[in-house]
N, C-alpha and C. Protein backbone atom coordinates (compact mmCIF):
# COMPACT_ATOMS: atom_id res chain seq x y z
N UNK A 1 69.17 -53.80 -20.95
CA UNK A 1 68.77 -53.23 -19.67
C UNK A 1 67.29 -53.53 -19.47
N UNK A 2 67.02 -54.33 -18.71
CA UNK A 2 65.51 -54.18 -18.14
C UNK A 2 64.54 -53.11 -17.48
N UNK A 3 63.89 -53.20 -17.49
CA UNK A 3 62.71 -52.15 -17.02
C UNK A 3 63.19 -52.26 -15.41
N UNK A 4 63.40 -52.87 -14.84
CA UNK A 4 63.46 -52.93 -13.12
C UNK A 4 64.93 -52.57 -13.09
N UNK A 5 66.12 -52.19 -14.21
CA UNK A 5 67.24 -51.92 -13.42
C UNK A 5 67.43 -50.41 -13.09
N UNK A 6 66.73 -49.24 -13.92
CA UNK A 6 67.13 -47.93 -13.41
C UNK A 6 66.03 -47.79 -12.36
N UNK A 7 65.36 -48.20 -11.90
CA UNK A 7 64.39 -48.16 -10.47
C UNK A 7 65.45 -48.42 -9.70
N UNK A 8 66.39 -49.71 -10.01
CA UNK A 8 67.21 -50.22 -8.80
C UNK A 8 68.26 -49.31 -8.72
N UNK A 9 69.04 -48.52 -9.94
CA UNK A 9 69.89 -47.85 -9.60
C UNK A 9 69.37 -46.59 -8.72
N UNK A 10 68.53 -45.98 -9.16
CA UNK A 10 67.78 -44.95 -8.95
C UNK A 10 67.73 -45.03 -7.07
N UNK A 11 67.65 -46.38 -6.41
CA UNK A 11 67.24 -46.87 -5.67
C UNK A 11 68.24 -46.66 -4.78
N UNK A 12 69.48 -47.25 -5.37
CA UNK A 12 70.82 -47.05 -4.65
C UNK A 12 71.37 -45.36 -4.50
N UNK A 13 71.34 -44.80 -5.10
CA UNK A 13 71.46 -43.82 -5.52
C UNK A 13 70.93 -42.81 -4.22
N UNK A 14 69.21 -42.63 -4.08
CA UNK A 14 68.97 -42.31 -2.92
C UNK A 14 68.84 -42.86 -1.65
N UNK A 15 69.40 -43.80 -1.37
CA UNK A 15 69.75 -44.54 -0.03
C UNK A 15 71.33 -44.29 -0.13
N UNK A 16 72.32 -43.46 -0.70
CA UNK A 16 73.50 -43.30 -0.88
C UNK A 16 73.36 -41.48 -0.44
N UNK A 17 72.51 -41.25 -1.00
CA UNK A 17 72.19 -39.89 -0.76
C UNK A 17 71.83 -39.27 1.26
N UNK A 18 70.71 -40.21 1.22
CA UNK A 18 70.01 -40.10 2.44
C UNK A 18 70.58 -40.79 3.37
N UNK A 19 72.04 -41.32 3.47
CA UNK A 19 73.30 -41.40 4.32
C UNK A 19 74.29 -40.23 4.36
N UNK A 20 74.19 -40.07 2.91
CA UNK A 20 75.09 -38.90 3.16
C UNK A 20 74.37 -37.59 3.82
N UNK A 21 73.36 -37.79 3.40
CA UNK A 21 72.80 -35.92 4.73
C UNK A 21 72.63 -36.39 5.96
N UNK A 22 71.99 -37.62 6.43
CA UNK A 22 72.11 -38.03 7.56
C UNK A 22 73.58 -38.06 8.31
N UNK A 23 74.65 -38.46 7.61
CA UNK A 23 75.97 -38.59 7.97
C UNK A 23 76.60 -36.83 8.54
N UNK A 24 75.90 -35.94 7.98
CA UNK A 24 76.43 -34.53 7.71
C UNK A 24 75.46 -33.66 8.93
N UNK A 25 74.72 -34.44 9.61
CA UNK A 25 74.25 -33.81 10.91
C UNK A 25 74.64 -33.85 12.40
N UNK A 26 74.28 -32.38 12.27
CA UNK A 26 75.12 -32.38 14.22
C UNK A 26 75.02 -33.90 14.83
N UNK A 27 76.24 -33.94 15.61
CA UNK A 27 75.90 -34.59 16.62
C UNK A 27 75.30 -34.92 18.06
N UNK A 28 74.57 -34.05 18.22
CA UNK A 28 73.85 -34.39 19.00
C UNK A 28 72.73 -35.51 19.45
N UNK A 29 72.33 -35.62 20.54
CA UNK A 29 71.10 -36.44 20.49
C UNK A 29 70.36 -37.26 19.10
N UNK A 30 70.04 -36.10 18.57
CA UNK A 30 69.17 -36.21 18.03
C UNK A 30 69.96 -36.65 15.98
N UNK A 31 70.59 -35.62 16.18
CA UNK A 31 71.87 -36.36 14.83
C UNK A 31 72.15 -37.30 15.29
N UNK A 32 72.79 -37.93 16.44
CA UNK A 32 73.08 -39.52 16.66
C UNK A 32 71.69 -40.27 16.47
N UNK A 33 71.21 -40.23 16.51
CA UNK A 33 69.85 -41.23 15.99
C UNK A 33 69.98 -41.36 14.85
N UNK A 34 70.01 -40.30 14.23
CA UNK A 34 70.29 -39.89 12.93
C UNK A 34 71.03 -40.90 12.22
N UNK A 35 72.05 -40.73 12.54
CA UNK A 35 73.37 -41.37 11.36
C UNK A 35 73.42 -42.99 11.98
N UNK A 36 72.91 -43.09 12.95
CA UNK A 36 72.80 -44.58 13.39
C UNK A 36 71.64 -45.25 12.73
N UNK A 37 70.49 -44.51 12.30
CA UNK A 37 69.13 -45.09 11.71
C UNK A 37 70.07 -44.87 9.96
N UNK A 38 70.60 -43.90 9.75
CA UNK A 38 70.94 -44.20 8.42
C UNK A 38 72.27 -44.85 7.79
N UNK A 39 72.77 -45.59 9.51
CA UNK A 39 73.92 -46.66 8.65
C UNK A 39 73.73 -48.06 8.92
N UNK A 40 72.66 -48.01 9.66
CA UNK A 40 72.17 -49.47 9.95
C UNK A 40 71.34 -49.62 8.35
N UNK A 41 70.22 -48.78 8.03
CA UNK A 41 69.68 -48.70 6.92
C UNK A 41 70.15 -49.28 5.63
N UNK A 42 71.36 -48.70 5.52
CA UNK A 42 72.18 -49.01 4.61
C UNK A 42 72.36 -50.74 4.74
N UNK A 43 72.47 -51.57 5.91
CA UNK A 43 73.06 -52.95 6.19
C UNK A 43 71.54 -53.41 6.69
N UNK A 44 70.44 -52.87 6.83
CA UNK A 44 69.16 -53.16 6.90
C UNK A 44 68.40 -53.55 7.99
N UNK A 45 67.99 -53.17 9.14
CA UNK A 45 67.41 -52.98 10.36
C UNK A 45 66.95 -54.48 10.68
N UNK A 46 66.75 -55.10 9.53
CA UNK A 46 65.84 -56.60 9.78
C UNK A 46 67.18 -57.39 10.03
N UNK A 47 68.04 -57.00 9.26
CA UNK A 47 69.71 -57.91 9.07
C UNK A 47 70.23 -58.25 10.38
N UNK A 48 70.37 -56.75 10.60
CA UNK A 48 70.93 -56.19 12.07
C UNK A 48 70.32 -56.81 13.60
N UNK A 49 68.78 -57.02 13.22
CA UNK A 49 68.26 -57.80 14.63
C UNK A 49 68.45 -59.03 14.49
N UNK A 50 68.12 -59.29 13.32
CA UNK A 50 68.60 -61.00 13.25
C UNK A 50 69.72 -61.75 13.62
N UNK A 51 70.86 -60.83 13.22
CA UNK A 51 72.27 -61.33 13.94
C UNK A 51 72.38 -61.20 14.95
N UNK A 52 71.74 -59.65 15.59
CA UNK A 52 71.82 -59.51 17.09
C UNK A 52 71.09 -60.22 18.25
N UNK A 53 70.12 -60.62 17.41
CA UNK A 53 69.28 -62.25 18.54
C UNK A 53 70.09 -63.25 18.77
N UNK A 54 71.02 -63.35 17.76
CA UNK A 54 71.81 -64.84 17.70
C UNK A 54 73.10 -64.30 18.52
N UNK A 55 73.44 -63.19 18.62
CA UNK A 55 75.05 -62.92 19.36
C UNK A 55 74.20 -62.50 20.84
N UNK A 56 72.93 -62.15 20.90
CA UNK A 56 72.23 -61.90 22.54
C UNK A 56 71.87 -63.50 22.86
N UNK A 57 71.42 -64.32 22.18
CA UNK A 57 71.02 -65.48 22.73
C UNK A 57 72.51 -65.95 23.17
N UNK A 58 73.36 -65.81 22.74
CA UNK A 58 74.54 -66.63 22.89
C UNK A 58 75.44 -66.42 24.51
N UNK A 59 75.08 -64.69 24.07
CA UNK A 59 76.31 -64.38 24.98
C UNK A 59 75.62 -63.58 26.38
N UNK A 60 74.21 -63.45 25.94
CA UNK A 60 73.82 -62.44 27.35
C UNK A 60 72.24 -63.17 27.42
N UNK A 61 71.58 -64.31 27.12
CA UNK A 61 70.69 -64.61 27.27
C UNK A 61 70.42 -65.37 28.97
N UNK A 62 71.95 -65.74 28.96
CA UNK A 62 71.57 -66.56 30.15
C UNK A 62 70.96 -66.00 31.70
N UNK A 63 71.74 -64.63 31.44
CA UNK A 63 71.55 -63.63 32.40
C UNK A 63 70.31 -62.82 32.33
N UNK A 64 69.96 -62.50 30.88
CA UNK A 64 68.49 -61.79 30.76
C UNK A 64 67.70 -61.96 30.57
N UNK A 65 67.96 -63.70 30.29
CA UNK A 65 66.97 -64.18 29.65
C UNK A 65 66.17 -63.85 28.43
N UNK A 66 66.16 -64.80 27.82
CA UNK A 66 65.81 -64.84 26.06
C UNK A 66 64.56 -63.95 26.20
N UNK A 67 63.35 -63.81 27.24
CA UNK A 67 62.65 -62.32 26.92
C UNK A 67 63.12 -61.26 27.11
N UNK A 68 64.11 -60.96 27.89
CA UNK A 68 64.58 -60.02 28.15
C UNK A 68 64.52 -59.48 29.47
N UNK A 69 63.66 -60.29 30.05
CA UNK A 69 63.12 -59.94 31.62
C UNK A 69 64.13 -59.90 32.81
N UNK A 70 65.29 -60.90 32.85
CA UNK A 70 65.87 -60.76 33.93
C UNK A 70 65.68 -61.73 34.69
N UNK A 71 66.45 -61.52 35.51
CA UNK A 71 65.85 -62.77 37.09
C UNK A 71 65.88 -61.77 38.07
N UNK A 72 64.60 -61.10 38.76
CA UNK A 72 64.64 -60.06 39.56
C UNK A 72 65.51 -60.61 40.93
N UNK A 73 66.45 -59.48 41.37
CA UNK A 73 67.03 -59.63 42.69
C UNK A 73 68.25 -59.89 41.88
N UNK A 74 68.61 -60.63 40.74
CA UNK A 74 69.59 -60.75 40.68
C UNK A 74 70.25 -59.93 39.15
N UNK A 75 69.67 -60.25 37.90
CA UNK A 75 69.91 -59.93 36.74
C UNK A 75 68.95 -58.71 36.41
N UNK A 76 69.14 -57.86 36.10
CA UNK A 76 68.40 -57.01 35.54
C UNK A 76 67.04 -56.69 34.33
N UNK A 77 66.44 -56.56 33.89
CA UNK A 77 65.23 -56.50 32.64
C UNK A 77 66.31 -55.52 31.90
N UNK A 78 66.26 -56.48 30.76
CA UNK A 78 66.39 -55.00 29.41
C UNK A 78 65.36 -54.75 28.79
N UNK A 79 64.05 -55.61 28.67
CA UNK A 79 62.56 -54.79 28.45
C UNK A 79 61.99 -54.22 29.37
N UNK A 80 61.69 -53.15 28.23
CA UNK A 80 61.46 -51.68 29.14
C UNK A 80 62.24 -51.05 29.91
N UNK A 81 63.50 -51.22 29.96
CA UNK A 81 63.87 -50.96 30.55
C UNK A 81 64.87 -49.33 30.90
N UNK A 82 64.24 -48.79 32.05
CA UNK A 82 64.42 -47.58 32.30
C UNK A 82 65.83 -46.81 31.74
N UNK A 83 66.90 -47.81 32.36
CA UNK A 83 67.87 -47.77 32.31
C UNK A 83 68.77 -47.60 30.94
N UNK A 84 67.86 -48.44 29.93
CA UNK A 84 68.66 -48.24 28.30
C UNK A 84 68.25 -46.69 27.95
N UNK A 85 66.91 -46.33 28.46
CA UNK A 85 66.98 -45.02 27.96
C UNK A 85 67.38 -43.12 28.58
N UNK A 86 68.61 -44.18 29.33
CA UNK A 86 68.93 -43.04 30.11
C UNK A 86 70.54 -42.64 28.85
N UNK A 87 71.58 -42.45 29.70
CA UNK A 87 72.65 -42.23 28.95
C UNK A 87 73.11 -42.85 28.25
N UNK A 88 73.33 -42.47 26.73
CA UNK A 88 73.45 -43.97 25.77
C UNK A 88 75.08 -44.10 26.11
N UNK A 89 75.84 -43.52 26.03
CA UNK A 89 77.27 -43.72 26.51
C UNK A 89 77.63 -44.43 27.33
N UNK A 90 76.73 -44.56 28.50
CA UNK A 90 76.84 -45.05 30.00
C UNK A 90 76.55 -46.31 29.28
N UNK A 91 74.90 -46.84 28.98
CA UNK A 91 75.01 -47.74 28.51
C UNK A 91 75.47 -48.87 27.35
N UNK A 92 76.24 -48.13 26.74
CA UNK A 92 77.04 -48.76 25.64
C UNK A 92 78.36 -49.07 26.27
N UNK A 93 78.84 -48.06 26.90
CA UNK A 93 79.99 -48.34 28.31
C UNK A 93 79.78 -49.91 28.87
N UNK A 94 78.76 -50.34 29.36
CA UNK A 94 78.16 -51.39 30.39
C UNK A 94 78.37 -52.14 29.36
N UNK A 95 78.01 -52.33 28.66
CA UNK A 95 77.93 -53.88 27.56
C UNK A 95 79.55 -54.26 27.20
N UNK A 96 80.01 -53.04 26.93
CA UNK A 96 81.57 -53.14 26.31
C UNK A 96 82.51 -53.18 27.38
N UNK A 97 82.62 -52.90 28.51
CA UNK A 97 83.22 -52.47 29.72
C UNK A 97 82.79 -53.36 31.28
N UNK A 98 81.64 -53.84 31.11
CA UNK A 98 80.88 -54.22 32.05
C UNK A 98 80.76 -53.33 33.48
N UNK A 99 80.09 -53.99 34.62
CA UNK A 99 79.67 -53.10 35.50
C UNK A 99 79.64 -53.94 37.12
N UNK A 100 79.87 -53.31 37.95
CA UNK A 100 79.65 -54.00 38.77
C UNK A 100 79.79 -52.69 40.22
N UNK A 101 78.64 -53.29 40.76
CA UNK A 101 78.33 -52.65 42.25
C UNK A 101 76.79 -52.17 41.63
N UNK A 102 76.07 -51.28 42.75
CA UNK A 102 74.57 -51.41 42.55
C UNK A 102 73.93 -50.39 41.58
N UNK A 103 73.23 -50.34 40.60
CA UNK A 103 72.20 -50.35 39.71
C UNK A 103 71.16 -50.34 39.84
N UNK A 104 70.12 -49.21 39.94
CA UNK A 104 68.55 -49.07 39.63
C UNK A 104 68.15 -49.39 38.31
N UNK A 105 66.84 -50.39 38.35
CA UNK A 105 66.83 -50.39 36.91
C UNK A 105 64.80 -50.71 37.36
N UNK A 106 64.53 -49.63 36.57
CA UNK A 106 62.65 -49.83 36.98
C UNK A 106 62.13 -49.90 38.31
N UNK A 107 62.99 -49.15 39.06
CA UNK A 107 62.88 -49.17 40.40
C UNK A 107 63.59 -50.21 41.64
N UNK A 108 64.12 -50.88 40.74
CA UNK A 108 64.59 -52.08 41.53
C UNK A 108 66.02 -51.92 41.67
N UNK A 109 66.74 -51.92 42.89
CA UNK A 109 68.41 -52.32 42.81
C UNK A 109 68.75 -53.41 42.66
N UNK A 110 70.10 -53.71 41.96
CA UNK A 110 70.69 -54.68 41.79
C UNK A 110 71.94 -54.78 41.85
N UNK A 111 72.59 -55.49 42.64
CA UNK A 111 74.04 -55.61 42.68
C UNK A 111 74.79 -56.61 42.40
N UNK A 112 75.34 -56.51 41.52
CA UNK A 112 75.54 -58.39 40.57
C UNK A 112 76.92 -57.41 39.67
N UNK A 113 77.49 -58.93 39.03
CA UNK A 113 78.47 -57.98 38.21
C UNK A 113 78.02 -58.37 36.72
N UNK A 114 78.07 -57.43 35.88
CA UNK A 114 77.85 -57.47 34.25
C UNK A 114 79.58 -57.84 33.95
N UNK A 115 79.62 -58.93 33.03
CA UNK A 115 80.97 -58.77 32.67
C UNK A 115 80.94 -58.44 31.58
N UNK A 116 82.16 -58.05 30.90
CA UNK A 116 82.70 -56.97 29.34
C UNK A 116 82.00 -57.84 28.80
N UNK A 117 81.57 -57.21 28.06
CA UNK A 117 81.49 -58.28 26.15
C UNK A 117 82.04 -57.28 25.14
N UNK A 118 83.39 -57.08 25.82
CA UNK A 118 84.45 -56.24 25.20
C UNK A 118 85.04 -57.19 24.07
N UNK A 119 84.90 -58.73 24.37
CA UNK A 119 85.74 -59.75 23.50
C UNK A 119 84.98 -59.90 21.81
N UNK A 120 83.76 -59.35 21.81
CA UNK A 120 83.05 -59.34 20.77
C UNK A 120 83.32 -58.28 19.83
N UNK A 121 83.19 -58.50 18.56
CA UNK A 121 83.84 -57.23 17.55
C UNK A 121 82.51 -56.44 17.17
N UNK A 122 83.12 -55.60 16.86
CA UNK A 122 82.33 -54.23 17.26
C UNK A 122 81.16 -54.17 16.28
N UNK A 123 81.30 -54.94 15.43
CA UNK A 123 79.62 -55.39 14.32
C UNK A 123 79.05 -56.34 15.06
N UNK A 124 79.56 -57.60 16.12
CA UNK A 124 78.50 -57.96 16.68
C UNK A 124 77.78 -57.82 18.09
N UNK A 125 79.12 -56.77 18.76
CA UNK A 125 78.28 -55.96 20.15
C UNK A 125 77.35 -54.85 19.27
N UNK A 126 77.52 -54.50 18.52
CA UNK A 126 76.59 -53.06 17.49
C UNK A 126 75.41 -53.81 17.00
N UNK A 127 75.00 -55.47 16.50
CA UNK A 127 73.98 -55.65 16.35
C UNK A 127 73.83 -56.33 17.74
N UNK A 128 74.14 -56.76 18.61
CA UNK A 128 73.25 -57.30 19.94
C UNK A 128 72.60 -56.08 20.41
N UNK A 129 73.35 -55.15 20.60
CA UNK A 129 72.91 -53.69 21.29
C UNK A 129 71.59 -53.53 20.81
N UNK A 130 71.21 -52.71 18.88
CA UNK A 130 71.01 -52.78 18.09
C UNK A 130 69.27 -54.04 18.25
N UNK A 131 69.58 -55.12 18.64
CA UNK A 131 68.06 -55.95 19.40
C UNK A 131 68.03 -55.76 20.46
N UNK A 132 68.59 -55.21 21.67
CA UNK A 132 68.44 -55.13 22.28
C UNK A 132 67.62 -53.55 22.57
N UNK A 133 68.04 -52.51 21.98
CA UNK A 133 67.29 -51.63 21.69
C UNK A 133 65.93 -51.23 21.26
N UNK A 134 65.90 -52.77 20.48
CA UNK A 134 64.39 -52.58 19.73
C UNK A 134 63.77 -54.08 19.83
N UNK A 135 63.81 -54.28 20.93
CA UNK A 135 63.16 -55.64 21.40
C UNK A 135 61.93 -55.43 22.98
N UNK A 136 61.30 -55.96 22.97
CA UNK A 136 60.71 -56.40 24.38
C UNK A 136 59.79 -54.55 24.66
N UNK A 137 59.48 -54.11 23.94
CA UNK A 137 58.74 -52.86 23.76
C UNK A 137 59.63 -51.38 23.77
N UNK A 138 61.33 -51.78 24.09
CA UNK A 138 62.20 -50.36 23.81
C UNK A 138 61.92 -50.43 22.21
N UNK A 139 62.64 -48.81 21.85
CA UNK A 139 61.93 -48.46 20.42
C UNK A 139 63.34 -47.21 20.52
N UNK A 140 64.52 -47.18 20.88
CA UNK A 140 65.72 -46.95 20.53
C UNK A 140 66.57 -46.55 19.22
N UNK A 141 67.46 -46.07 18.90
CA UNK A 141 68.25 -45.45 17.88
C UNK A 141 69.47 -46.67 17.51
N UNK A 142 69.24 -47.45 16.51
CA UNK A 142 70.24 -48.81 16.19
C UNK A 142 71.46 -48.33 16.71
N UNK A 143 72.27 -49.18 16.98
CA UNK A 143 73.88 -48.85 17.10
C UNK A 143 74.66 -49.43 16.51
N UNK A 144 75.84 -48.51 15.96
CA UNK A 144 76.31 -48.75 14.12
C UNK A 144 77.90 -49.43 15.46
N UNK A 145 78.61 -50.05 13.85
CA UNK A 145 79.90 -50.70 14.59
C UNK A 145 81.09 -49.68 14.62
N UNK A 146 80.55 -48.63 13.81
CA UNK A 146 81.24 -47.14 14.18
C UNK A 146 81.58 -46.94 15.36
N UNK A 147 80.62 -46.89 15.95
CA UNK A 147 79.75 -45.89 17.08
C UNK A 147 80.92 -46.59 18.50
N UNK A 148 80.39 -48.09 18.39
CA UNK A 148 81.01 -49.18 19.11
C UNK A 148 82.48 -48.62 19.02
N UNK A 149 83.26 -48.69 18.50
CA UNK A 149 84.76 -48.69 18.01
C UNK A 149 85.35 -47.31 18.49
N UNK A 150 84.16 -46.04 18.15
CA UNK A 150 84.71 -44.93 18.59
C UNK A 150 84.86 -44.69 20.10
N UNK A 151 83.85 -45.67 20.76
CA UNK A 151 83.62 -45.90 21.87
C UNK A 151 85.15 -46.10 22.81
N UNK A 152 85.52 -47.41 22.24
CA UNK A 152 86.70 -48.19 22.58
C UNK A 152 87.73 -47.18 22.38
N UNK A 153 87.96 -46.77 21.67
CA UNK A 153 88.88 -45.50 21.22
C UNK A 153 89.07 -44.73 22.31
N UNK A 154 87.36 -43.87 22.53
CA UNK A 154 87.47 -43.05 23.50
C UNK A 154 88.02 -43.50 24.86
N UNK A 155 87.66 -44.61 25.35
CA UNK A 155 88.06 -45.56 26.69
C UNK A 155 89.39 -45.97 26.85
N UNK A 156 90.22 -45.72 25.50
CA UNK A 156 91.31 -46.15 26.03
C UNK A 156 91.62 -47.99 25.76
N UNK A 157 90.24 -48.78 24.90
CA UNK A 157 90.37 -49.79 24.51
C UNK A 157 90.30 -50.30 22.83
N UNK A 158 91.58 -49.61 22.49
CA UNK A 158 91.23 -50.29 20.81
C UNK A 158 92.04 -51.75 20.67
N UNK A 159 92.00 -52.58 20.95
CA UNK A 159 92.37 -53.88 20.89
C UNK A 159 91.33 -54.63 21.35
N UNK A 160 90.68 -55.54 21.35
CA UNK A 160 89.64 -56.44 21.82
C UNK A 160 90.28 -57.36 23.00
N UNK A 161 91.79 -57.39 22.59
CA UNK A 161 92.45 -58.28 23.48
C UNK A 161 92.84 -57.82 24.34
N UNK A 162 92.60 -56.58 24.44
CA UNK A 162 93.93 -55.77 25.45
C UNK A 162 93.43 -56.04 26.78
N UNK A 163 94.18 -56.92 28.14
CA UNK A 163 93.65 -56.62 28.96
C UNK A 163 93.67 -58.47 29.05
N UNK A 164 93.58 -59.25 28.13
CA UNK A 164 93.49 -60.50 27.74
C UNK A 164 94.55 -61.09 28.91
N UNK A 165 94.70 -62.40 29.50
CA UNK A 165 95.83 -63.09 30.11
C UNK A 165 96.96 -63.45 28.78
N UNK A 166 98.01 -63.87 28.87
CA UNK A 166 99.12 -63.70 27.94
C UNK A 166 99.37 -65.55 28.69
């Protein structure tokens, strides 16, 4: 046994711990931050944006553009934007569900349609969200692929396909 392996167990040990009390708090507001900062933690906050740049560049860049800004009049800003930090439901709804008819977002209306990115599995709408949260000066609560899934559940969409042409 080396000198650096009971540090490492030791290591696991309380990052196993400090999920589990995080996991064991209300849900509210403020517990949902909670158990979302301590299950991303666990899969590592740096991990999580990194994949989620690459599934936002792919699938929602064109529209928001890779800063995040938008094309005013037509696409919306997700930096800074007013709108992510209103109802997280609503907006986790919009990404998974999409949206369409008019939208304030930083003062500005917009009437355009968001389509689902319901077709994406729920670890990589949970890390796009997840950069999108903590990109372009928002400073947001990660979103776990839990969270995503319970979502779909609640909506009435647990299949990715459901809804698909046949």
């Amino acid at each position: 046994m080396t000198f650096k392996q009971p540090f490492r167990r030791a290591a696991g040990v309380l990052a196993g711990l400090m999920l589990f009390v995080a996991c064991s708090q209300a849900d509210d507001q403020t517990g949902a931050a909670k158990v979302h900062a301590a299950e991303t933690a666990a899969g590592s906050l740096e991990q999580m944006m990194a994949a989620g740049k690459g599934v936002f560049d792919t699938n929602c860049a064109a529209c928001h553009q890779p800063n995040g800004k938008g094309l005013p009049g037509a696409f919306p800003p997700l930096a800074g934007s007013d709108f992510l930090q209103g109802d997280r439901e609503k907006v986790l709804s919009v990404a998974l569900f999409g949206l369409s008819g008019p939208i304030t977002v930083n003062g500005q209306e917009y009437n355009a349609v968001m389509p689902s990115m319901g077709y994406l599995s729920d670890e990589d709408l949970a890390a796009a969200l997840t950069y999108v949260f903590n990109s372009w000066g928002n400073s947001l609560a990660a979103v776990s692929a839990s969270e995503v899934a319970a979502l779909r559940v609640k909506m009435g969409q647990q299949d990715r396909a459901e809804g698909l042409r046949s």
